[in-house]
PDB file of N, CA and C in Angstrom:
ATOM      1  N   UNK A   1      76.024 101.414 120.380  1.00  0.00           N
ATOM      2  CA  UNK A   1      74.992 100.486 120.048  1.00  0.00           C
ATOM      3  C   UNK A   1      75.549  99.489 119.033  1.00  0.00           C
ATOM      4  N   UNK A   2      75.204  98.647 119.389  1.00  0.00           N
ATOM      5  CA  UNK A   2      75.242  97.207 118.088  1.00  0.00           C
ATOM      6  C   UNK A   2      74.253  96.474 117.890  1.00  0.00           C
ATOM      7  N   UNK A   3      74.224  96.701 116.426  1.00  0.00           N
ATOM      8  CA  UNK A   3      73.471  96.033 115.488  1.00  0.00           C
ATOM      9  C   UNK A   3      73.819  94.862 114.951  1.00  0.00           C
ATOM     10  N   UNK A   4      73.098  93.645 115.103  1.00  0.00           N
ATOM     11  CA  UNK A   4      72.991  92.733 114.182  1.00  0.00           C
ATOM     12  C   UNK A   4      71.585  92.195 113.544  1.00  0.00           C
ATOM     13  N   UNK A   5      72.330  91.998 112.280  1.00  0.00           N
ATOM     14  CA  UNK A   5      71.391  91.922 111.345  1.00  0.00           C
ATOM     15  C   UNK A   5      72.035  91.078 110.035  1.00  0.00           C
ATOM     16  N   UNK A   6      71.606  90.067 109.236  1.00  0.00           N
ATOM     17  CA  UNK A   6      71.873  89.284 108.386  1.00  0.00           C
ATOM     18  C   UNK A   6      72.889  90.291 107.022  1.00  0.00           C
ATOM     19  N   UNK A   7      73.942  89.788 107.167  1.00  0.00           N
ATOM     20  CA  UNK A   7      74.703  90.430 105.719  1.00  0.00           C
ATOM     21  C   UNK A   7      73.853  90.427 104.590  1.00  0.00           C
ATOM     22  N   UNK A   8      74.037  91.725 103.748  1.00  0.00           N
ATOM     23  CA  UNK A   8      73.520  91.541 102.210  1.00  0.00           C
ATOM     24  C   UNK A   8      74.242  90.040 101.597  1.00  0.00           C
ATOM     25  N   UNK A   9      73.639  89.264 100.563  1.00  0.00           N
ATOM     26  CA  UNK A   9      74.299  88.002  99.661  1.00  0.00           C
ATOM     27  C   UNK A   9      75.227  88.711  99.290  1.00  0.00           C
ATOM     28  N   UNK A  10      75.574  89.800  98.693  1.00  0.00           N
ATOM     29  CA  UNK A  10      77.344  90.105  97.832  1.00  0.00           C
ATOM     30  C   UNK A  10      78.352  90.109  98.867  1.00  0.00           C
ATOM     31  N   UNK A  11      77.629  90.762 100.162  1.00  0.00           N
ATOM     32  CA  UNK A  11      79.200  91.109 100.983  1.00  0.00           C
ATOM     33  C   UNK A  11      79.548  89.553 100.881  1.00  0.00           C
ATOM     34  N   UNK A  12      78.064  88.286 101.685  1.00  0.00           N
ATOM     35  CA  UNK A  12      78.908  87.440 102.045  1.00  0.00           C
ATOM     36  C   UNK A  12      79.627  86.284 101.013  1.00  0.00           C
ATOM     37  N   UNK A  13      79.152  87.163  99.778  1.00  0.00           N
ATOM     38  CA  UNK A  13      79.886  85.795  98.044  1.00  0.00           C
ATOM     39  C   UNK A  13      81.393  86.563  98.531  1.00  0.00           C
ATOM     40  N   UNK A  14      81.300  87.875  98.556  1.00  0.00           N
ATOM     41  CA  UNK A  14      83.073  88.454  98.768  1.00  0.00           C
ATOM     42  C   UNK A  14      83.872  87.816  99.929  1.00  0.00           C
ATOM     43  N   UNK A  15      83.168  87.779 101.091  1.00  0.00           N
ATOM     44  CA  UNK A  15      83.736  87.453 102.029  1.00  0.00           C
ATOM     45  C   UNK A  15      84.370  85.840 101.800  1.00  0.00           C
ATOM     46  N   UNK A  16      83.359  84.803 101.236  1.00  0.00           N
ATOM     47  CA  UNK A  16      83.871  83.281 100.521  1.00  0.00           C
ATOM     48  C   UNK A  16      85.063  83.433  99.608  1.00  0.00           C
ATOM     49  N   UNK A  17      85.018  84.532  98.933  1.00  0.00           N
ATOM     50  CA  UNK A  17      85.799  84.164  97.650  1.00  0.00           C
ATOM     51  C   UNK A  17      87.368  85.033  98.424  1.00  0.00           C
ATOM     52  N   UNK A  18      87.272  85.680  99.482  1.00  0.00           N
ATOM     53  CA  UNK A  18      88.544  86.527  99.717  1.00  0.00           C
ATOM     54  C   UNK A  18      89.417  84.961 100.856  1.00  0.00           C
ATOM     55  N   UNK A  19      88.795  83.746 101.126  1.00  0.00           N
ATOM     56  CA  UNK A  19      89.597  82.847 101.449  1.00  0.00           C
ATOM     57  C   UNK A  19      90.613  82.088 100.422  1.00  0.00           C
ATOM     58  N   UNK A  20      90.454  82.816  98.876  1.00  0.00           N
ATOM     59  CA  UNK A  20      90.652  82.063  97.819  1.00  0.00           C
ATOM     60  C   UNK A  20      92.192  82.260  97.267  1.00  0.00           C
ATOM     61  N   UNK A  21      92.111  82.931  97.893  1.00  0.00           N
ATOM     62  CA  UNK A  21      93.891  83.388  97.340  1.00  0.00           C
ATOM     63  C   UNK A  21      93.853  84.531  96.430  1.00  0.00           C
ATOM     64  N   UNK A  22      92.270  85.371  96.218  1.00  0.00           N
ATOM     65  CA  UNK A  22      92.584  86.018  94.871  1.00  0.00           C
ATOM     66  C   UNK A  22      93.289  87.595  95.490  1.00  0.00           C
ATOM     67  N   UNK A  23      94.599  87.862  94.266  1.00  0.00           N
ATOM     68  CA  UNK A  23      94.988  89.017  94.097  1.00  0.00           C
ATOM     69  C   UNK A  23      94.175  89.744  94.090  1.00  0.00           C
ATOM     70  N   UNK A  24      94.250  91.286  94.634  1.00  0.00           N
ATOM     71  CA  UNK A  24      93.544  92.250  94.794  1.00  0.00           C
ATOM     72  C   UNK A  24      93.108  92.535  93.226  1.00  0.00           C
ATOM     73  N   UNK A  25      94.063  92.661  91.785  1.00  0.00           N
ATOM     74  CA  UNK A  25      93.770  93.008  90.625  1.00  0.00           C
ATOM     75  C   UNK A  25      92.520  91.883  90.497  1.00  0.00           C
ATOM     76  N   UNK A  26      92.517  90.180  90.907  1.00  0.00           N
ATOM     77  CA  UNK A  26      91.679  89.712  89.938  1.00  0.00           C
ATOM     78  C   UNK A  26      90.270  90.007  91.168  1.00  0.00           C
ATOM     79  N   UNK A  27      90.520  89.898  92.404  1.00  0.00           N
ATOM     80  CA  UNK A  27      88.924  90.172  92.962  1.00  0.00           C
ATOM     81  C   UNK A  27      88.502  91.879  91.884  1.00  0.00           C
ATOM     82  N   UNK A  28      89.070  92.532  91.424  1.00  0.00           N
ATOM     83  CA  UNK A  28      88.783  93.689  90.867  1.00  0.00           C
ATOM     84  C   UNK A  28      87.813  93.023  89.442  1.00  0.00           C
ATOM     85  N   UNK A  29      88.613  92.354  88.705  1.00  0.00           N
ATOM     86  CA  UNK A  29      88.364  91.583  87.643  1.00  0.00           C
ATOM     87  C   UNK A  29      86.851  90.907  87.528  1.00  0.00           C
ATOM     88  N   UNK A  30      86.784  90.098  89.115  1.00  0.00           N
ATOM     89  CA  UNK A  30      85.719  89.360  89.220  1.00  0.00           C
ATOM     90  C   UNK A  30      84.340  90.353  89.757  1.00  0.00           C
ATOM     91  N   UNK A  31      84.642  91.097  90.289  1.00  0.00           N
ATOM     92  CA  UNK A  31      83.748  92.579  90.867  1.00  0.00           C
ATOM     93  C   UNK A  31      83.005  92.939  89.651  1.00  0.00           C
ATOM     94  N   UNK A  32      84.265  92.660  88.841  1.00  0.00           N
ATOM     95  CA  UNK A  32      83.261  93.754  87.049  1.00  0.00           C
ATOM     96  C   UNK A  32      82.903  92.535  86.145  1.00  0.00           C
ATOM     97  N   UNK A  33      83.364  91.285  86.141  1.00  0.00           N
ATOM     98  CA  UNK A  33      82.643  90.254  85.329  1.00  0.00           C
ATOM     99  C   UNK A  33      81.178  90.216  86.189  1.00  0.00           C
ATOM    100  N   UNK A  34      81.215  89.640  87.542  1.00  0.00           N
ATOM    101  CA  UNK A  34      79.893  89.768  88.395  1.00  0.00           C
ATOM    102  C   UNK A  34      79.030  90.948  88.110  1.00  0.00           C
ATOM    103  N   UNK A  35      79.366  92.337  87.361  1.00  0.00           N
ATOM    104  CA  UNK A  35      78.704  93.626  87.239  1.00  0.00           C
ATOM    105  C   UNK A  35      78.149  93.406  85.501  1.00  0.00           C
ATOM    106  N   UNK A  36      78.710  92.205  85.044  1.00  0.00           N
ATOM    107  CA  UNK A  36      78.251  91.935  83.911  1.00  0.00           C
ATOM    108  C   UNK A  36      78.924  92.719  82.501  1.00  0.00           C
ATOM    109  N   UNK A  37      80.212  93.257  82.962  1.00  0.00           N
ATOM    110  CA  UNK A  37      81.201  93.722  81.798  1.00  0.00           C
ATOM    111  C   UNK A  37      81.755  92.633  81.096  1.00  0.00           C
ATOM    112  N   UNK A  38      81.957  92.980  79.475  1.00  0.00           N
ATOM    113  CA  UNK A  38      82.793  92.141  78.815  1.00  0.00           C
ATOM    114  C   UNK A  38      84.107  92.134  79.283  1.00  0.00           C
ATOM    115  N   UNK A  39      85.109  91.147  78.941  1.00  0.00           N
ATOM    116  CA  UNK A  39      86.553  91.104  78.459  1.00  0.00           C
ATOM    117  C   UNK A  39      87.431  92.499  78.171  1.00  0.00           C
ATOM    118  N   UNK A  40      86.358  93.078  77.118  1.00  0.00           N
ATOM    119  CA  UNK A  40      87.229  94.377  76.255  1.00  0.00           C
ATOM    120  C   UNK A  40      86.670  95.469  77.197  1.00  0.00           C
ATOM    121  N   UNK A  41      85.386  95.549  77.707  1.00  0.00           N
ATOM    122  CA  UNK A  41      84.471  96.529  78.610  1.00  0.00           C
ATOM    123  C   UNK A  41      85.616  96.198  79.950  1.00  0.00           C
ATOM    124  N   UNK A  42      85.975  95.486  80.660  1.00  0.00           N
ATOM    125  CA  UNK A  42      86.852  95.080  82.062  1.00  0.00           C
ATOM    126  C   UNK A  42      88.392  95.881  81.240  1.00  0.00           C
ATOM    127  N   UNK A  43      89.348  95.702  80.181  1.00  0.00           N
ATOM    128  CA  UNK A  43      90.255  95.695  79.764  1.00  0.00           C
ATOM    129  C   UNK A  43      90.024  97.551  80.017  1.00  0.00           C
ATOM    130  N   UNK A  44      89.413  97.941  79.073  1.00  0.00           N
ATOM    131  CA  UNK A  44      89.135  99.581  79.120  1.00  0.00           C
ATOM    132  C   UNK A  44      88.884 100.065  80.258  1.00  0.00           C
ATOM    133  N   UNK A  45      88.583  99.262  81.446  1.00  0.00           N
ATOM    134  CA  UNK A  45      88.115 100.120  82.783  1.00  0.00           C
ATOM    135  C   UNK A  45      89.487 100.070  83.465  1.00  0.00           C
ATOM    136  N   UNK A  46      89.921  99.310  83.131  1.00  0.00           N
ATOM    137  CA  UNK A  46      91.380  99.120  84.477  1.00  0.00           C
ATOM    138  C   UNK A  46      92.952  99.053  83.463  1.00  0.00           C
ATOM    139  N   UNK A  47      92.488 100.068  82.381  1.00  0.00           N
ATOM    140  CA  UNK A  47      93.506 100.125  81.312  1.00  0.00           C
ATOM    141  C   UNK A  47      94.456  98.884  81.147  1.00  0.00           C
ATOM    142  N   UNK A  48      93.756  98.113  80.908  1.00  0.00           N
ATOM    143  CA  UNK A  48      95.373  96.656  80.556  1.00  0.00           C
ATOM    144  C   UNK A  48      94.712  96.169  79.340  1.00  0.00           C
ATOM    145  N   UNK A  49      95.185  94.816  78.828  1.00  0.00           N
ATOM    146  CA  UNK A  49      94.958  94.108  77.870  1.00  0.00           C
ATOM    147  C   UNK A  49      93.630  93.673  78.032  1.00  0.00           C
ATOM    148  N   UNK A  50      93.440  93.243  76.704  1.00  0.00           N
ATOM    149  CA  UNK A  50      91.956  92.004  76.458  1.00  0.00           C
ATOM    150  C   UNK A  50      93.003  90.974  77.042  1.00  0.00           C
ATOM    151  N   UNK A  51      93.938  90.630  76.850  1.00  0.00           N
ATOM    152  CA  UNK A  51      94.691  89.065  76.873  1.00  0.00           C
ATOM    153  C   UNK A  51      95.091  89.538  78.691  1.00  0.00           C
ATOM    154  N   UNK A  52      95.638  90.222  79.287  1.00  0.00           N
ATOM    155  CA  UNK A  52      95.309  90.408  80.913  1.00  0.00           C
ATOM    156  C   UNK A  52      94.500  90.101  81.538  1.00  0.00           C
ATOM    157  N   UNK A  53      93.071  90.668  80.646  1.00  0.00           N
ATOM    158  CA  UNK A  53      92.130  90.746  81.491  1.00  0.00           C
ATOM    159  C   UNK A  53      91.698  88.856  81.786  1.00  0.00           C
ATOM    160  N   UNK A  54      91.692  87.980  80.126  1.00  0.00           N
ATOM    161  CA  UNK A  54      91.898  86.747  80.446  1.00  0.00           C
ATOM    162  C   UNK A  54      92.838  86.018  81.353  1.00  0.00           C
ATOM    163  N   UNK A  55      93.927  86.729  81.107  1.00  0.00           N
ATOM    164  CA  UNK A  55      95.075  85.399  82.158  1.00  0.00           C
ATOM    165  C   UNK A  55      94.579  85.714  83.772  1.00  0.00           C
ATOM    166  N   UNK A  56      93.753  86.813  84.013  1.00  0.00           N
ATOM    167  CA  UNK A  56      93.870  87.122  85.355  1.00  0.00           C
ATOM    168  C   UNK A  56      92.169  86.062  85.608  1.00  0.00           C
ATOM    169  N   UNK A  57      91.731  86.162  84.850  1.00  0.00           N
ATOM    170  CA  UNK A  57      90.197  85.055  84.854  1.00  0.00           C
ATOM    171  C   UNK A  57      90.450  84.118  84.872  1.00  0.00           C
ATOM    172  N   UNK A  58      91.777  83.390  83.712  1.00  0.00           N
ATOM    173  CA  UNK A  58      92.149  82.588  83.954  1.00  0.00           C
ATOM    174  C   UNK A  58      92.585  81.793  85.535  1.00  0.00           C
ATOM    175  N   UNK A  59      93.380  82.228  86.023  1.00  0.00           N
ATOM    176  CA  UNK A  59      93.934  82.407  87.757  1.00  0.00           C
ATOM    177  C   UNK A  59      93.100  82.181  88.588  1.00  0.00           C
ATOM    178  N   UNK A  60      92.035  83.272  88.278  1.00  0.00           N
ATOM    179  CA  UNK A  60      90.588  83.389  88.981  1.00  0.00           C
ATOM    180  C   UNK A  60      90.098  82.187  89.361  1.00  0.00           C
ATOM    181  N   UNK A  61      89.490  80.953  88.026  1.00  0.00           N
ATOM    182  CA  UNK A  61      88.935  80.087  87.748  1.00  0.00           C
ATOM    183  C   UNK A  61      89.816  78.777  87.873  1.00  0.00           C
ATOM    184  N   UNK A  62      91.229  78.406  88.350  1.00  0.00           N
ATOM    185  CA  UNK A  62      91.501  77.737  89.146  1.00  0.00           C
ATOM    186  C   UNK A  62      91.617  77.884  90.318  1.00  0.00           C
ATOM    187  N   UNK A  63      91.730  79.243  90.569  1.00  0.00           N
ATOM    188  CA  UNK A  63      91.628  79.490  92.605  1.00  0.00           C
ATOM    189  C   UNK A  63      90.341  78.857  92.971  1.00  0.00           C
ATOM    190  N   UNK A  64      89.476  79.201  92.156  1.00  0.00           N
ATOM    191  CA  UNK A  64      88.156  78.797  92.581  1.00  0.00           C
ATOM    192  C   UNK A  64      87.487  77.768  92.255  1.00  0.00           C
ATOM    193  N   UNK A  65      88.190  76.889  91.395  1.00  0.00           N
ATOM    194  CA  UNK A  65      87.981  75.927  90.754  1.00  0.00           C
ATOM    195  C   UNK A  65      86.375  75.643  89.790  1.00  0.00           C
ATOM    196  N   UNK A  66      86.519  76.678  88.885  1.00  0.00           N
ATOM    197  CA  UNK A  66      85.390  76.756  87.597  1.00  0.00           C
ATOM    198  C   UNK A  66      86.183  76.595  86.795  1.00  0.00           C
ATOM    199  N   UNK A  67      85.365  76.774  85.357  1.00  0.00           N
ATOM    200  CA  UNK A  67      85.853  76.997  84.358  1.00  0.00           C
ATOM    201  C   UNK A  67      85.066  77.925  83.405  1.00  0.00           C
ATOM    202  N   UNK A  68      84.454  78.362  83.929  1.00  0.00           N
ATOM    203  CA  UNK A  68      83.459  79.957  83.037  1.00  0.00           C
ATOM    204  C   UNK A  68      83.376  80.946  84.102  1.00  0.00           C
ATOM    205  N   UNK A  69      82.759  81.475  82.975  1.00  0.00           N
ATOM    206  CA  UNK A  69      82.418  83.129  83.289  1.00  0.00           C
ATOM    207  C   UNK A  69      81.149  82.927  84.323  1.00  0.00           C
ATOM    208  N   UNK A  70      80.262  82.332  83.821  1.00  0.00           N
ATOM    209  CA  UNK A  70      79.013  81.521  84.475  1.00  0.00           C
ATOM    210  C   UNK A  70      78.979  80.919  85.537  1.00  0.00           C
ATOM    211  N   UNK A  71      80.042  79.957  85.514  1.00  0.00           N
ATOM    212  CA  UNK A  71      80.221  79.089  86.800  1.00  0.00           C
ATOM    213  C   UNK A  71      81.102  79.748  88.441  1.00  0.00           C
ATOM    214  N   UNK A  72      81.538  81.013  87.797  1.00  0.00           N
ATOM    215  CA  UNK A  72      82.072  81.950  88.720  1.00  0.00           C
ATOM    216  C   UNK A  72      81.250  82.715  89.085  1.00  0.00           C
ATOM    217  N   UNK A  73      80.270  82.748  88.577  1.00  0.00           N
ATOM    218  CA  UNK A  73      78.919  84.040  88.999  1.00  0.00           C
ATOM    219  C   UNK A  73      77.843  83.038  89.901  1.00  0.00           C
ATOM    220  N   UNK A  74      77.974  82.058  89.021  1.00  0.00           N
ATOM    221  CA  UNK A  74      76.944  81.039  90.298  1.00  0.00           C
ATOM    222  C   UNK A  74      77.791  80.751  91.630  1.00  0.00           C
ATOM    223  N   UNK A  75      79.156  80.433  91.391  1.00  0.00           N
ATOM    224  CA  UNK A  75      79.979  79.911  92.892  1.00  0.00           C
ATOM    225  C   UNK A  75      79.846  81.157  93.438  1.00  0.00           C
ATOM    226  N   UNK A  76      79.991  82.357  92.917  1.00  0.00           N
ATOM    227  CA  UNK A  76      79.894  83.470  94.315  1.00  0.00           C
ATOM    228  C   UNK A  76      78.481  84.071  94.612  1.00  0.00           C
ATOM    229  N   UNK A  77      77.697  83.735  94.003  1.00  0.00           N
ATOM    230  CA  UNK A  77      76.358  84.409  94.412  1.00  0.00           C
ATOM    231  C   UNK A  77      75.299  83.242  94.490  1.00  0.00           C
ATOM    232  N   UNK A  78      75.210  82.150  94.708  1.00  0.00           N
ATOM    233  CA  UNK A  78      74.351  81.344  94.355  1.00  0.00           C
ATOM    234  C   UNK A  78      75.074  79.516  95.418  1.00  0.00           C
ATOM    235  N   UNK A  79      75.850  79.069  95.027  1.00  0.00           N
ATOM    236  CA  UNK A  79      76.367  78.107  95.672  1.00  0.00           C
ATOM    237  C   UNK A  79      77.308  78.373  97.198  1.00  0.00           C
ATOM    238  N   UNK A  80      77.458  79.901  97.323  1.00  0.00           N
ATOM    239  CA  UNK A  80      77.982  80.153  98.457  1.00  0.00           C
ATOM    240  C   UNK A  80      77.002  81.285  99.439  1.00  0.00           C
ATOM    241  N   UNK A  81      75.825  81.532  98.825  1.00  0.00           N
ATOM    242  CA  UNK A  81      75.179  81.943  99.715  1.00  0.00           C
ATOM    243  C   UNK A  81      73.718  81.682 100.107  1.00  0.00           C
ATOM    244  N   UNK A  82      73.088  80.555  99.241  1.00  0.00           N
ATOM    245  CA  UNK A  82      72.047  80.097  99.599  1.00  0.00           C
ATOM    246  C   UNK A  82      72.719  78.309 100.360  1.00  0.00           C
ATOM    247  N   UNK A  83      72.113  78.102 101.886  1.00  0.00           N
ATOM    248  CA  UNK A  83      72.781  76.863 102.239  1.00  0.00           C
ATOM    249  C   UNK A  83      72.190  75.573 101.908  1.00  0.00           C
ATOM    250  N   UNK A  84      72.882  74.364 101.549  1.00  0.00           N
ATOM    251  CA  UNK A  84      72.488  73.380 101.056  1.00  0.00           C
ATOM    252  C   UNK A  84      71.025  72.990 101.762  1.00  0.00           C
ATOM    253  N   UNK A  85      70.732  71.991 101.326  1.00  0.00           N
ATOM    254  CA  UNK A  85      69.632  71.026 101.868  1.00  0.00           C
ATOM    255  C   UNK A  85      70.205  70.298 103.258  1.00  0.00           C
ATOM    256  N   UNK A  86      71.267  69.687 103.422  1.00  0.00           N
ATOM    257  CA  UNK A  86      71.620  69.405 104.495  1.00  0.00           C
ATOM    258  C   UNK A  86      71.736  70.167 105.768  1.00  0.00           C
ATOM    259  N   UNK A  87      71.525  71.725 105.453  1.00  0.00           N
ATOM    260  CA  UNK A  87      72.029  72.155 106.445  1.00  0.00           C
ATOM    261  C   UNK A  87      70.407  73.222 106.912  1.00  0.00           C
ATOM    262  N   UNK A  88      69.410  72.499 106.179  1.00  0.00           N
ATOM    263  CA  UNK A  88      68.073  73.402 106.662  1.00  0.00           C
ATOM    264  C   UNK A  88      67.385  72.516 108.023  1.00  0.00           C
ATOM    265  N   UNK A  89      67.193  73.530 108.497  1.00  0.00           N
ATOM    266  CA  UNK A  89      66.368  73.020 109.690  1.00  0.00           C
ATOM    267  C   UNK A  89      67.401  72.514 110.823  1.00  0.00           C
ATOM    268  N   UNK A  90      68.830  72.552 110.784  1.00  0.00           N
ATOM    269  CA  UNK A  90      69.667  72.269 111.841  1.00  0.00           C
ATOM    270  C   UNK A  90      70.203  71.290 111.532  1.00  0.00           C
ATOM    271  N   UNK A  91      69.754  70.201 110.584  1.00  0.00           N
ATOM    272  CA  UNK A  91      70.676  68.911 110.282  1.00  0.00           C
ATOM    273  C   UNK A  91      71.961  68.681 110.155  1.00  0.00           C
TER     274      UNK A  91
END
């Protein structure tokens, strides 16, 4: 049997952001900023640096072209899964 049925919004922010070039460590990175961990809270979960856990956000936020913590949580949950105005109703 097959089912279709509309993806949950996270699979399809993951599925946008895995065209991005990101290393497996920083989609890890961005998994736990999106889960709403600090810097030092992300650093302690995946044992590396506070200054790692930045350079890899850093990376993050030109693959994807932001520059916050914020603007990476809206591009994957918010600007990539609700569709523009142009594209309602078939236009």
């Amino acid at each position: 049997m097959v089912v279709i049925a509309p993806a949950p919004a996270a699979e399809v922010a993951w599925m946008r952001l895995s065209g991005r070039g990101l290393t497996p460590r920083e989609e890890e990175v961005v998994r736990l900023v999106v889960g709403g961990l600090s810097t030092k809270q992300i650093a302690e979960r995946l044992f590396i640096a506070d200054y790692t856990v930045q350079r890899h956000l850093s990376n993050v936020f030109d693959k994807v072209g932001v520059r916050s913590r914020r603007d990476l949580v809206k591009q994957v949950f918010t600007e990539q899964v609700v569709p523009s105005f142009d594209h309602v109703g078939g236009q």
